[in-house]
PDB file of N, CA and C in Angstrom:
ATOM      1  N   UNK A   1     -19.029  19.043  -2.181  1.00  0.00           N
ATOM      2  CA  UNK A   1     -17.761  19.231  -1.493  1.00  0.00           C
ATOM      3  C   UNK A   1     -17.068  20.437  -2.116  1.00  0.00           C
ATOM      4  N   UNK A   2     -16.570  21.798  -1.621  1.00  0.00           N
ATOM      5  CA  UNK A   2     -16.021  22.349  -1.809  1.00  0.00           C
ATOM      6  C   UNK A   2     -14.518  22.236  -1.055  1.00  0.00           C
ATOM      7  N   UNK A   3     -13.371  23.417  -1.636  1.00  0.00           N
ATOM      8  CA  UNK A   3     -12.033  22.896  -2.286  1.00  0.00           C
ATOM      9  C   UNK A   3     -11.694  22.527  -0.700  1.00  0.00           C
ATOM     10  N   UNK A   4     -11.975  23.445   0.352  1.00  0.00           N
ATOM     11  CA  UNK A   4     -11.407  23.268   1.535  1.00  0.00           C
ATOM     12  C   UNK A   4     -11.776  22.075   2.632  1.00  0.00           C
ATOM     13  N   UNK A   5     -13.034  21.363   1.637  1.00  0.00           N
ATOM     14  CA  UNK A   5     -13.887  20.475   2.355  1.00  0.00           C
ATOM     15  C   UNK A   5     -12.618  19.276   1.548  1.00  0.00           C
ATOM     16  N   UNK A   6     -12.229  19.048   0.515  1.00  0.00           N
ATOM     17  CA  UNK A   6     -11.134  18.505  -0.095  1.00  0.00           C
ATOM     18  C   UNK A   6     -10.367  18.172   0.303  1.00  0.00           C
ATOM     19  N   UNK A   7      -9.416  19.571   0.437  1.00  0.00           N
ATOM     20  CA  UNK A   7      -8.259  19.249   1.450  1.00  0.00           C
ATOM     21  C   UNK A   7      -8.393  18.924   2.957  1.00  0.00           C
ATOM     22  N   UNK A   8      -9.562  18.959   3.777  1.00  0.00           N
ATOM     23  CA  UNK A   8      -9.762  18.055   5.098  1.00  0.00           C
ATOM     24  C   UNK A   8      -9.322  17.257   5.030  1.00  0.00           C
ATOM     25  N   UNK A   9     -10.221  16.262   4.154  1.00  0.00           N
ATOM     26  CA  UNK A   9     -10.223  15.056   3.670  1.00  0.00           C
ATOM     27  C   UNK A   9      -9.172  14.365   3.468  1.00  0.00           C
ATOM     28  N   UNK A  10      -8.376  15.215   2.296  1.00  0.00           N
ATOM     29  CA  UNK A  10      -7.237  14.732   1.653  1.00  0.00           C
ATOM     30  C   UNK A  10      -6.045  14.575   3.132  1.00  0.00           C
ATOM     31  N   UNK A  11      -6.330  15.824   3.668  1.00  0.00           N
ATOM     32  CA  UNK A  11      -5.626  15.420   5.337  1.00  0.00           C
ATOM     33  C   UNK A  11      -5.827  14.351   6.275  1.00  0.00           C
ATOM     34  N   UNK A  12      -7.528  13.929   6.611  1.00  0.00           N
ATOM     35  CA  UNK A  12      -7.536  12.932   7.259  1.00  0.00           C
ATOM     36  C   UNK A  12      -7.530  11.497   6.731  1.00  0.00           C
ATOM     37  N   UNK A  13      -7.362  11.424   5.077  1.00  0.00           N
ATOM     38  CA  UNK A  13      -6.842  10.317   4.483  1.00  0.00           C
ATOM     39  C   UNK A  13      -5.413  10.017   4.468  1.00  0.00           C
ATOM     40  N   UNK A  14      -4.736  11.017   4.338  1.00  0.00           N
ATOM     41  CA  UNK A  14      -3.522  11.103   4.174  1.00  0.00           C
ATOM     42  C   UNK A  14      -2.908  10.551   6.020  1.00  0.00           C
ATOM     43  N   UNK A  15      -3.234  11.037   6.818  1.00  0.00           N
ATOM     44  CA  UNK A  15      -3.197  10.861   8.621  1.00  0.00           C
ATOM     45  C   UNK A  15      -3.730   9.252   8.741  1.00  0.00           C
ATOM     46  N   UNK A  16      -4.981   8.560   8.187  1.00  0.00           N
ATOM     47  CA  UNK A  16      -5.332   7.165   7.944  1.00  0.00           C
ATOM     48  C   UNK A  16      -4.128   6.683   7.637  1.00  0.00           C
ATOM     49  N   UNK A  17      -3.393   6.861   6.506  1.00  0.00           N
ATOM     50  CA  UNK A  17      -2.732   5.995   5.589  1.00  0.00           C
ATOM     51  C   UNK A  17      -1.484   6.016   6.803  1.00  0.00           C
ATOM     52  N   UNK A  18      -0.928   6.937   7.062  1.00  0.00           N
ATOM     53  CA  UNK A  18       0.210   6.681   7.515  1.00  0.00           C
ATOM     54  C   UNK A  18       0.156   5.680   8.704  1.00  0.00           C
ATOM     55  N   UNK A  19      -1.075   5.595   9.396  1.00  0.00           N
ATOM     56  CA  UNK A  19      -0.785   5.469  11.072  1.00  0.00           C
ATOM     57  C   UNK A  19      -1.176   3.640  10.344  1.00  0.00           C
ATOM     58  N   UNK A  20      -2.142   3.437   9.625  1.00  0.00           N
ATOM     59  CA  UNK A  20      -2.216   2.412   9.103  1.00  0.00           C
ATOM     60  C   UNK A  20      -0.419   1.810   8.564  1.00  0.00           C
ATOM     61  N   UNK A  21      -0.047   2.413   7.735  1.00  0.00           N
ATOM     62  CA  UNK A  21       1.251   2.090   7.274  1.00  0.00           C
ATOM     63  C   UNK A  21       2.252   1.473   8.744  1.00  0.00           C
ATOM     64  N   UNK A  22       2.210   2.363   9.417  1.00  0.00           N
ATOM     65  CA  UNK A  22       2.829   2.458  10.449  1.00  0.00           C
ATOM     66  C   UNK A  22       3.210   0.785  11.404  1.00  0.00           C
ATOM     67  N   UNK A  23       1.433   0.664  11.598  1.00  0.00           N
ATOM     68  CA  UNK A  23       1.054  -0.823  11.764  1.00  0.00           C
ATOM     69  C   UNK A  23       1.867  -1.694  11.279  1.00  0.00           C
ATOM     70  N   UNK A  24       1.038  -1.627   9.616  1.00  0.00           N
ATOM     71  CA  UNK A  24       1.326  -3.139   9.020  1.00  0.00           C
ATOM     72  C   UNK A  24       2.999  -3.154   8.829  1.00  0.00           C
ATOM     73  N   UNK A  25       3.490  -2.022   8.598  1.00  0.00           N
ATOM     74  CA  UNK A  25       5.064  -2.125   8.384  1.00  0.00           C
ATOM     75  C   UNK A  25       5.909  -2.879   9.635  1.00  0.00           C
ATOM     76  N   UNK A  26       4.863  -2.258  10.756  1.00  0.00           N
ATOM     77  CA  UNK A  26       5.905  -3.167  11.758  1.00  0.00           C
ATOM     78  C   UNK A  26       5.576  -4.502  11.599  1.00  0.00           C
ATOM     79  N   UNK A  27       4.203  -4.814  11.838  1.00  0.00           N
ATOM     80  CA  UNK A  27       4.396  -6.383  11.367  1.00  0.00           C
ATOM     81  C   UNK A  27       4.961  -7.047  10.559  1.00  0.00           C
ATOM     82  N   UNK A  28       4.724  -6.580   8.933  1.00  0.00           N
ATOM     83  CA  UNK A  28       5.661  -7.337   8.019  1.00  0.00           C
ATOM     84  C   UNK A  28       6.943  -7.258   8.004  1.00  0.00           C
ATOM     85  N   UNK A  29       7.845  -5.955   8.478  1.00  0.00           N
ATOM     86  CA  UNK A  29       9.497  -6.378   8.548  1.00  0.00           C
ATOM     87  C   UNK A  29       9.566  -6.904   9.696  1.00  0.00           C
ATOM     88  N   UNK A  30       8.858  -7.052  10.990  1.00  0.00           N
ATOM     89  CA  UNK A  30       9.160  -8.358  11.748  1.00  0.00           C
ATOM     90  C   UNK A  30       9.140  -9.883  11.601  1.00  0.00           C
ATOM     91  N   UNK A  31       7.858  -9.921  10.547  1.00  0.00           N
ATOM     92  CA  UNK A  31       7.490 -11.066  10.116  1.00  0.00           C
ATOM     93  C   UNK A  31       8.587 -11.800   9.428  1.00  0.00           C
ATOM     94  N   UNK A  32       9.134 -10.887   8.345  1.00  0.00           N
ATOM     95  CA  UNK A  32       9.626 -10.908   7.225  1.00  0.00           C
ATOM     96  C   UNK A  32      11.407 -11.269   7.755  1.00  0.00           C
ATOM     97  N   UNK A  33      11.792 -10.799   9.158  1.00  0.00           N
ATOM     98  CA  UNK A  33      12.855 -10.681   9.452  1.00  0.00           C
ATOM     99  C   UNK A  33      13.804  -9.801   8.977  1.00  0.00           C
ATOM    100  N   UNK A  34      12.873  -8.882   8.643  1.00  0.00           N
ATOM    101  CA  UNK A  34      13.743  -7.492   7.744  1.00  0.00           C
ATOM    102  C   UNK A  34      13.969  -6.573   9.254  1.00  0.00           C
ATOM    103  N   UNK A  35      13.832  -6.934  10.330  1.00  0.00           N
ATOM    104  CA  UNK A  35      14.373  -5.957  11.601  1.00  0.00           C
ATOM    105  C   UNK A  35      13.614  -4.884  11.467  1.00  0.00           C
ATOM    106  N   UNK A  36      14.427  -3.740  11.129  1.00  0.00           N
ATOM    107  CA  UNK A  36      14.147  -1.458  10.788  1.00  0.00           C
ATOM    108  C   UNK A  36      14.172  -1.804   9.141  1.00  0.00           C
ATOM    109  N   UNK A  37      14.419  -2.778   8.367  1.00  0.00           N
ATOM    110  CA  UNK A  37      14.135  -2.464   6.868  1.00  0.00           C
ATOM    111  C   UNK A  37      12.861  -2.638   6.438  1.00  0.00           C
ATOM    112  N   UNK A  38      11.910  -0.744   6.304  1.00  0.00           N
ATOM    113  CA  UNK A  38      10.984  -1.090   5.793  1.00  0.00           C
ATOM    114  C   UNK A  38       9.916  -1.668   4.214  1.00  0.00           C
ATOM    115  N   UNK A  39      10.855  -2.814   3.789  1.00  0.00           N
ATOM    116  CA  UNK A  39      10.616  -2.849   2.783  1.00  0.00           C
ATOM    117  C   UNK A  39      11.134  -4.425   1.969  1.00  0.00           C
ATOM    118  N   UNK A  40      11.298  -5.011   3.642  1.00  0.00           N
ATOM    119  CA  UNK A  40      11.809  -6.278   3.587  1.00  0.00           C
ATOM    120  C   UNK A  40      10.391  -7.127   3.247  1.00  0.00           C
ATOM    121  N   UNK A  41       9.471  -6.656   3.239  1.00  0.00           N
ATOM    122  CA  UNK A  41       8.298  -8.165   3.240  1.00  0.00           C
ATOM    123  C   UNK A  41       8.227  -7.506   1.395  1.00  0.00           C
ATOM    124  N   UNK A  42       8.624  -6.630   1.268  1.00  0.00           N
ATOM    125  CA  UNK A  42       8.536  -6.755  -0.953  1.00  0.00           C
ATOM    126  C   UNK A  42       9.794  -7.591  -1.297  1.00  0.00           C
ATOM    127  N   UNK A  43      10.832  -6.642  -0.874  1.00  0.00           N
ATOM    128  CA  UNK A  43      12.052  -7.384  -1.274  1.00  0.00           C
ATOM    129  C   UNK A  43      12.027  -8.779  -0.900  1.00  0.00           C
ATOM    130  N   UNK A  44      11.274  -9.566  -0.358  1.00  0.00           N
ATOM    131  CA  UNK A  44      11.912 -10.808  -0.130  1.00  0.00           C
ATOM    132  C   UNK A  44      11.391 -11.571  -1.197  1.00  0.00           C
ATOM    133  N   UNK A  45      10.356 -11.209  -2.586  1.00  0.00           N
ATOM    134  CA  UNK A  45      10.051 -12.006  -3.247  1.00  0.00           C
ATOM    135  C   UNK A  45      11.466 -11.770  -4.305  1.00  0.00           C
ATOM    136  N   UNK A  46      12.067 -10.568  -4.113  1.00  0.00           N
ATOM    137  CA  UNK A  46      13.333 -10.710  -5.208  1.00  0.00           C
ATOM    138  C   UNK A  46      14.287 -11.868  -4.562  1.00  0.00           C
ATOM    139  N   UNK A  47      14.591 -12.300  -3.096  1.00  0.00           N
ATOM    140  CA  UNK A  47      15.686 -12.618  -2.868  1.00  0.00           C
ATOM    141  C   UNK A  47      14.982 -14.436  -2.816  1.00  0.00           C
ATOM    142  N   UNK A  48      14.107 -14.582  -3.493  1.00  0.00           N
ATOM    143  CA  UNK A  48      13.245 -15.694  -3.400  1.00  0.00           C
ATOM    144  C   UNK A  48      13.473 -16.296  -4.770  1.00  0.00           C
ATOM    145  N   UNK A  49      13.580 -15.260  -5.839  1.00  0.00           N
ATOM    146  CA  UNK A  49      13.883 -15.781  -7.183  1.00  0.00           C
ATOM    147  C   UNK A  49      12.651 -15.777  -7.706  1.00  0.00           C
ATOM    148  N   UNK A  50      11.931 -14.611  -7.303  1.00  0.00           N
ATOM    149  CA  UNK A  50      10.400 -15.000  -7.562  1.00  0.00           C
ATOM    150  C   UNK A  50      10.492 -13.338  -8.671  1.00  0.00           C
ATOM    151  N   UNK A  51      10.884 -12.726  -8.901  1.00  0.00           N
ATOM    152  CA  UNK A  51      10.485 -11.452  -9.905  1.00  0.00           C
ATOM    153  C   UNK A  51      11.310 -10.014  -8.590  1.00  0.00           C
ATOM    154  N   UNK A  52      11.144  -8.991  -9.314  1.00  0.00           N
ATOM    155  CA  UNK A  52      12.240  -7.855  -8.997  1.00  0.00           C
ATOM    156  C   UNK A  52      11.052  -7.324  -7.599  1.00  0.00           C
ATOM    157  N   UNK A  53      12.195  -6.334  -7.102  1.00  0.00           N
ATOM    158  CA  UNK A  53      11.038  -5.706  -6.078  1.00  0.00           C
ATOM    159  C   UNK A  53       9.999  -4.816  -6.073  1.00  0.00           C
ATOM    160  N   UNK A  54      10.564  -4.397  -6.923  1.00  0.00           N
ATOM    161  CA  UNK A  54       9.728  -3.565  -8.101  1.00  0.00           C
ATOM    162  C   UNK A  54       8.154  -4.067  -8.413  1.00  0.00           C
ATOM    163  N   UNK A  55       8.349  -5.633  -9.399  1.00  0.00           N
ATOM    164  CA  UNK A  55       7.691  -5.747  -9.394  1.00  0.00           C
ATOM    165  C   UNK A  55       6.412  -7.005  -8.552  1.00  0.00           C
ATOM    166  N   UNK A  56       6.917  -7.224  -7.195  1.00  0.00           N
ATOM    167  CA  UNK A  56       6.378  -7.103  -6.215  1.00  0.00           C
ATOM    168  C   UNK A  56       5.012  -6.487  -5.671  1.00  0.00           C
ATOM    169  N   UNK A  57       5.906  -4.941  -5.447  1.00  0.00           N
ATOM    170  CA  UNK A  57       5.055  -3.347  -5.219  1.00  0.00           C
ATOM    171  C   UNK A  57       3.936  -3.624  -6.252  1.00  0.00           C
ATOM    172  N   UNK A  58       4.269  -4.119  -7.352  1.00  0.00           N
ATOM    173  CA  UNK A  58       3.115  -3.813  -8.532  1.00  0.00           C
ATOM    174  C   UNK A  58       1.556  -4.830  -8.457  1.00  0.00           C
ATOM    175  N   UNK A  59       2.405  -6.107  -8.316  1.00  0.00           N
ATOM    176  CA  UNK A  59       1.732  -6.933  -7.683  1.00  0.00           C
ATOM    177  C   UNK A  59       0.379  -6.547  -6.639  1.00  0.00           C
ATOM    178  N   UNK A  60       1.031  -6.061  -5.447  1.00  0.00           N
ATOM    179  CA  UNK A  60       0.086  -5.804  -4.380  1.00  0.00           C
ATOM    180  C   UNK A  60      -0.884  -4.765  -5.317  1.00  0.00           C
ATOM    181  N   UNK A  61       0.053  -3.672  -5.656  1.00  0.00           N
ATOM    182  CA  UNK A  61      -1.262  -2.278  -6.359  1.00  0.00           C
ATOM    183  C   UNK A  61      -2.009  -3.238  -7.349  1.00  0.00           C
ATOM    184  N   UNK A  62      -1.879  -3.829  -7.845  1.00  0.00           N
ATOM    185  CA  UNK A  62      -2.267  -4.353  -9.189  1.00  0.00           C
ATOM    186  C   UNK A  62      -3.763  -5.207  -8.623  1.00  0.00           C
ATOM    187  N   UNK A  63      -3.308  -5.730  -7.569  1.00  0.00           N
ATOM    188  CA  UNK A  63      -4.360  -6.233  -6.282  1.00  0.00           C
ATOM    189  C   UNK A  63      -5.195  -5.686  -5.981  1.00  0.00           C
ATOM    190  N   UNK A  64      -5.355  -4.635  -5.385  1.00  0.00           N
ATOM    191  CA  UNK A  64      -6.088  -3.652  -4.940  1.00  0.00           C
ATOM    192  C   UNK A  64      -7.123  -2.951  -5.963  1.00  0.00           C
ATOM    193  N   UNK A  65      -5.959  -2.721  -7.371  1.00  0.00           N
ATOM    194  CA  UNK A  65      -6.708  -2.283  -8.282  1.00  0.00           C
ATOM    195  C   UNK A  65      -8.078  -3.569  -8.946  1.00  0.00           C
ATOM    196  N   UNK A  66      -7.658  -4.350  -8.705  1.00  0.00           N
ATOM    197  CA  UNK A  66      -8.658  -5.453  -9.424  1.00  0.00           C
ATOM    198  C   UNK A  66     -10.057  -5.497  -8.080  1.00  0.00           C
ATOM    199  N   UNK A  67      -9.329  -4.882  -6.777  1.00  0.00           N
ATOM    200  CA  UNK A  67     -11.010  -5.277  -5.752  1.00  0.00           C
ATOM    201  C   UNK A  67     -11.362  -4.041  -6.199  1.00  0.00           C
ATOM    202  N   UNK A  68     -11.206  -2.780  -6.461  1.00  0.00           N
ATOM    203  CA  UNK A  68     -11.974  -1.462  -6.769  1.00  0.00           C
ATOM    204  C   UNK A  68     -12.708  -1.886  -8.175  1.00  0.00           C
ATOM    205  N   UNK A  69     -11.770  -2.808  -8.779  1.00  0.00           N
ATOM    206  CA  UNK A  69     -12.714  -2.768 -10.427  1.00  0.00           C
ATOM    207  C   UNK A  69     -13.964  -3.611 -10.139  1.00  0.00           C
ATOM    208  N   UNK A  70     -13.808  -4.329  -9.159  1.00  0.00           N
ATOM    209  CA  UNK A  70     -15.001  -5.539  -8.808  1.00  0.00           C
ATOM    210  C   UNK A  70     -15.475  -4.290  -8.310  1.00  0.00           C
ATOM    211  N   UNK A  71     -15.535  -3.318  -7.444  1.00  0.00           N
ATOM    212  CA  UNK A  71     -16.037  -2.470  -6.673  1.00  0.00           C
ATOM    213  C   UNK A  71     -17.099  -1.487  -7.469  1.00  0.00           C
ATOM    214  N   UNK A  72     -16.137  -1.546  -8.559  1.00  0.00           N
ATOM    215  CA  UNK A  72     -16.891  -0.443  -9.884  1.00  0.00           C
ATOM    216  C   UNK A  72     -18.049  -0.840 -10.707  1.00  0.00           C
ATOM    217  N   UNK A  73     -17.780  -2.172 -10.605  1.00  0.00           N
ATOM    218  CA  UNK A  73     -18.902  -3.451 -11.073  1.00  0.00           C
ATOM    219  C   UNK A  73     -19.600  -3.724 -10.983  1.00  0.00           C
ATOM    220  N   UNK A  74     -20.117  -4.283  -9.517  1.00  0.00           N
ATOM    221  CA  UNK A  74     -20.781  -4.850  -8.844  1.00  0.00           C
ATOM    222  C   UNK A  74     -21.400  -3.622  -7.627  1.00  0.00           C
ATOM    223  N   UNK A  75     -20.767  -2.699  -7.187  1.00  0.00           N
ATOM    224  CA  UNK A  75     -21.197  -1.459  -6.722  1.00  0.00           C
ATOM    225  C   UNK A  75     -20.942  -1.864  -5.004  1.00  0.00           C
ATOM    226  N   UNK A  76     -20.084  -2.955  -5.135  1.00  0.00           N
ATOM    227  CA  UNK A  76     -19.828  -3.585  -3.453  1.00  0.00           C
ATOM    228  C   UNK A  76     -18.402  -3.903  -3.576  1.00  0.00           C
ATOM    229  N   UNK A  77     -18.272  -4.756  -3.171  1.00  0.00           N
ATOM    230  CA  UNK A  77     -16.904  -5.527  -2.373  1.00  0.00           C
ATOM    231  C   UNK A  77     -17.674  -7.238  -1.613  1.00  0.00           C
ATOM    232  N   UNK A  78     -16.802  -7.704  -2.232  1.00  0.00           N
ATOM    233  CA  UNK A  78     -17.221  -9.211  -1.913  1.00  0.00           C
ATOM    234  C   UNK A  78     -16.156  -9.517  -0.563  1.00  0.00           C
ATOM    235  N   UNK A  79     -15.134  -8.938  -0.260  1.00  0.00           N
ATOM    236  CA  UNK A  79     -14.295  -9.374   1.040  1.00  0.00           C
ATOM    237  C   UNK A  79     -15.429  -8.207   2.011  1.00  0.00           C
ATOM    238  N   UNK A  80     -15.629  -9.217   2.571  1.00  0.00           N
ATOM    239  CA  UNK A  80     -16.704  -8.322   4.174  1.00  0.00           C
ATOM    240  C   UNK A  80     -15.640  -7.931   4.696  1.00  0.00           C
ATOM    241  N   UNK A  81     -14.350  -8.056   4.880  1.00  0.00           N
ATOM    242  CA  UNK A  81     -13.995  -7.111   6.240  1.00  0.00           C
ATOM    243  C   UNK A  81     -12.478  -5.829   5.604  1.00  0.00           C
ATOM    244  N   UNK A  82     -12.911  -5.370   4.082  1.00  0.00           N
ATOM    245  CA  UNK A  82     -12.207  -4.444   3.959  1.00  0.00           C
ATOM    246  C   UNK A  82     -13.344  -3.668   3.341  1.00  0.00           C
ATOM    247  N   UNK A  83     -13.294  -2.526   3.414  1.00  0.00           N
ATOM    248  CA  UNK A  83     -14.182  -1.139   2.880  1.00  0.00           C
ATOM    249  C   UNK A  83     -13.228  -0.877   1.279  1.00  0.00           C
ATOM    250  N   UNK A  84     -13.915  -0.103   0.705  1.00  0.00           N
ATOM    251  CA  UNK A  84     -13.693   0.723  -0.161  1.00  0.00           C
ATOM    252  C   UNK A  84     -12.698   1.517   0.128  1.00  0.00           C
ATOM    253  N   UNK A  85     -12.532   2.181   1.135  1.00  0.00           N
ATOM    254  CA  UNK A  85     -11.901   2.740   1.804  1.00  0.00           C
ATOM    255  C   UNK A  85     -10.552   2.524   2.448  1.00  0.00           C
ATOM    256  N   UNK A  86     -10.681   1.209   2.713  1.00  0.00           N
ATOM    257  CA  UNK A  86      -9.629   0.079   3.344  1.00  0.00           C
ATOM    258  C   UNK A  86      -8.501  -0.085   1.751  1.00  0.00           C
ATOM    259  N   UNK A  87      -9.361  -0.356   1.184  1.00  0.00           N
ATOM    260  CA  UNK A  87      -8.826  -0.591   0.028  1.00  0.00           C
ATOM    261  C   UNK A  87      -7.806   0.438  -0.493  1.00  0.00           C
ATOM    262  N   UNK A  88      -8.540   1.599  -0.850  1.00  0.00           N
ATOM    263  CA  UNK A  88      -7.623   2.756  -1.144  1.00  0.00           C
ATOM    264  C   UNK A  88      -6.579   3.297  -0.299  1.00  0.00           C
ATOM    265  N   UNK A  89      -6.862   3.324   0.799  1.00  0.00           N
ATOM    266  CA  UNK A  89      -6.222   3.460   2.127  1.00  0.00           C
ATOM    267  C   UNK A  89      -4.568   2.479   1.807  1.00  0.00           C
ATOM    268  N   UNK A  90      -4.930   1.760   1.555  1.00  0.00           N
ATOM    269  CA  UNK A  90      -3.611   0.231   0.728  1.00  0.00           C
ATOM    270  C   UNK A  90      -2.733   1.148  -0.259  1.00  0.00           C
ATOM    271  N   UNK A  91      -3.567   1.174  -1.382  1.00  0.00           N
ATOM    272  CA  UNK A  91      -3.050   1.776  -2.652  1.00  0.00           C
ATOM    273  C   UNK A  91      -2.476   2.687  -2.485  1.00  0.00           C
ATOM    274  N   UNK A  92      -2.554   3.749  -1.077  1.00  0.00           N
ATOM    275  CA  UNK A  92      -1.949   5.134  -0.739  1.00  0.00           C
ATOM    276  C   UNK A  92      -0.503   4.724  -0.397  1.00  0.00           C
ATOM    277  N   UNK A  93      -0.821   3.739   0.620  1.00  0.00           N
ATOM    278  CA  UNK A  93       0.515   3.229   0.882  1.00  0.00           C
ATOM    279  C   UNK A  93       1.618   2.785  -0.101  1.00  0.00           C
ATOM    280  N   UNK A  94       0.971   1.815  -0.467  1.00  0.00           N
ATOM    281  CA  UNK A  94       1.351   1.038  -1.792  1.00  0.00           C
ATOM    282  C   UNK A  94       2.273   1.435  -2.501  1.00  0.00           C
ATOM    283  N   UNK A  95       1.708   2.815  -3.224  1.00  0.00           N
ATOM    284  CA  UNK A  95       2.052   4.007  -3.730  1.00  0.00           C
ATOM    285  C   UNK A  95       3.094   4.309  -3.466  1.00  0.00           C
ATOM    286  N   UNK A  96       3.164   5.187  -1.870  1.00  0.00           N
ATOM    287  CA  UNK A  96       4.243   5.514  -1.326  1.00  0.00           C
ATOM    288  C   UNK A  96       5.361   4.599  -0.578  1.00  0.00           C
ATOM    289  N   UNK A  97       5.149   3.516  -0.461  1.00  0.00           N
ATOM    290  CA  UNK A  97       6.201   2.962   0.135  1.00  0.00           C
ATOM    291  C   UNK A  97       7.205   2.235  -1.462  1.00  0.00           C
ATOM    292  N   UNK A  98       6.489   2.093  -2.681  1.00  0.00           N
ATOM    293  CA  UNK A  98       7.365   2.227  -4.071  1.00  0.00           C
ATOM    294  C   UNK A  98       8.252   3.517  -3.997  1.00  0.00           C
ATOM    295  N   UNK A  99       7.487   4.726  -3.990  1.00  0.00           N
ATOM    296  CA  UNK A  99       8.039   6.357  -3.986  1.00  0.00           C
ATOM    297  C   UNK A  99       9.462   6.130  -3.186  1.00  0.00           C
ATOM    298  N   UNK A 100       8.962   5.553  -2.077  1.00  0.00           N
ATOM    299  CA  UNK A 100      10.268   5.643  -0.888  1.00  0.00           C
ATOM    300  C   UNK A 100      11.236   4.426  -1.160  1.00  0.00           C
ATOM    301  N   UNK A 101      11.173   3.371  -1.735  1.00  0.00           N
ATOM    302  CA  UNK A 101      12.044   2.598  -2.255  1.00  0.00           C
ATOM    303  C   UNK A 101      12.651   2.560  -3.399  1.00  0.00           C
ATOM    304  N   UNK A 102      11.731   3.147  -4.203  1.00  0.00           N
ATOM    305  CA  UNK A 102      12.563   3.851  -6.062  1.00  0.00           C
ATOM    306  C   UNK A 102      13.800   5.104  -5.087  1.00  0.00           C
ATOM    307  N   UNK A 103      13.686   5.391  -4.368  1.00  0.00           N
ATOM    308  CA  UNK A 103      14.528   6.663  -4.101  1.00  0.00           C
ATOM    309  C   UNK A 103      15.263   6.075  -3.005  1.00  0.00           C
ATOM    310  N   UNK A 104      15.306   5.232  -2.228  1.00  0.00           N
ATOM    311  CA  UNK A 104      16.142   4.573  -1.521  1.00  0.00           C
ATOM    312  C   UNK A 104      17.288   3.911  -2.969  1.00  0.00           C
ATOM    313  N   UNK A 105      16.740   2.887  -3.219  1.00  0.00           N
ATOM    314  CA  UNK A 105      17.411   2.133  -4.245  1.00  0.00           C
ATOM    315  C   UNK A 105      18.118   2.725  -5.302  1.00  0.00           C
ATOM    316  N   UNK A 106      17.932   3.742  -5.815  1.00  0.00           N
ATOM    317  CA  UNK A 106      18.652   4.895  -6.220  1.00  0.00           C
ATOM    318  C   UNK A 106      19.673   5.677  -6.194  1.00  0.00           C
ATOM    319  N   UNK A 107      19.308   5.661  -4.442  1.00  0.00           N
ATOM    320  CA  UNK A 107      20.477   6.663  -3.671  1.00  0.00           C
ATOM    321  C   UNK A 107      20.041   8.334  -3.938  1.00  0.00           C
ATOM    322  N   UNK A 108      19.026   8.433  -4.214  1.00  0.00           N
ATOM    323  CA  UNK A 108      18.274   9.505  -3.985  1.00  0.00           C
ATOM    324  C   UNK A 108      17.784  10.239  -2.298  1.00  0.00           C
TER     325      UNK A 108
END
């Protein structure tokens, strides 16, 4: 892979993640009864008395990170219906929807 073969990539991962995001966000703040707040299905373990929202977000990554370590392991994935890919695809989000709530919560 050379650098420009990279940044494709890094483009059509980056284009995955969002339209994926896009999805599950509507489901979980509908689910969640968070309405347009995207960030009501984390926050609701704070308003649950269950740990901060914060660390929530960490939770899920922390998740993800443990199927890649099985991944690193074993050289598979034991859930048949997420990829390697699926996986990271998560963690992108993951990632960024913390980014966008550390700076919401902020007032940034």
């Amino acid at each position: 892979m050379n650098q420009n073969e990279l940044f494709e990539f890094h483009q059509s991962m980056a284009e995955k993640a969002l339209a994926i995001c896009k999805k599950k966000n509507n489901d979980y703040t509908s689910a969640a009864g968070g309405g347009n707040d995207p960030f009501a299905n984390f926050s609701r373990v704070e308003a649950m008395g269950i740990m901060t929202t914060e660390q929530g977000f960490l939770v899920r990554m922390t998740d993800k990170m443990s199927r890649l370590s099985t991944y690193a392991d074993l050289g598979r994935l034991e859930v048949g219906d997420e990829t390697v890919e699926d996986t990271l695809l998560d963690l992108i989000n993951y990632s960024i929807l913390l980014a966008a709530y550390l700076r919401h919560s902020n007032g940034r």
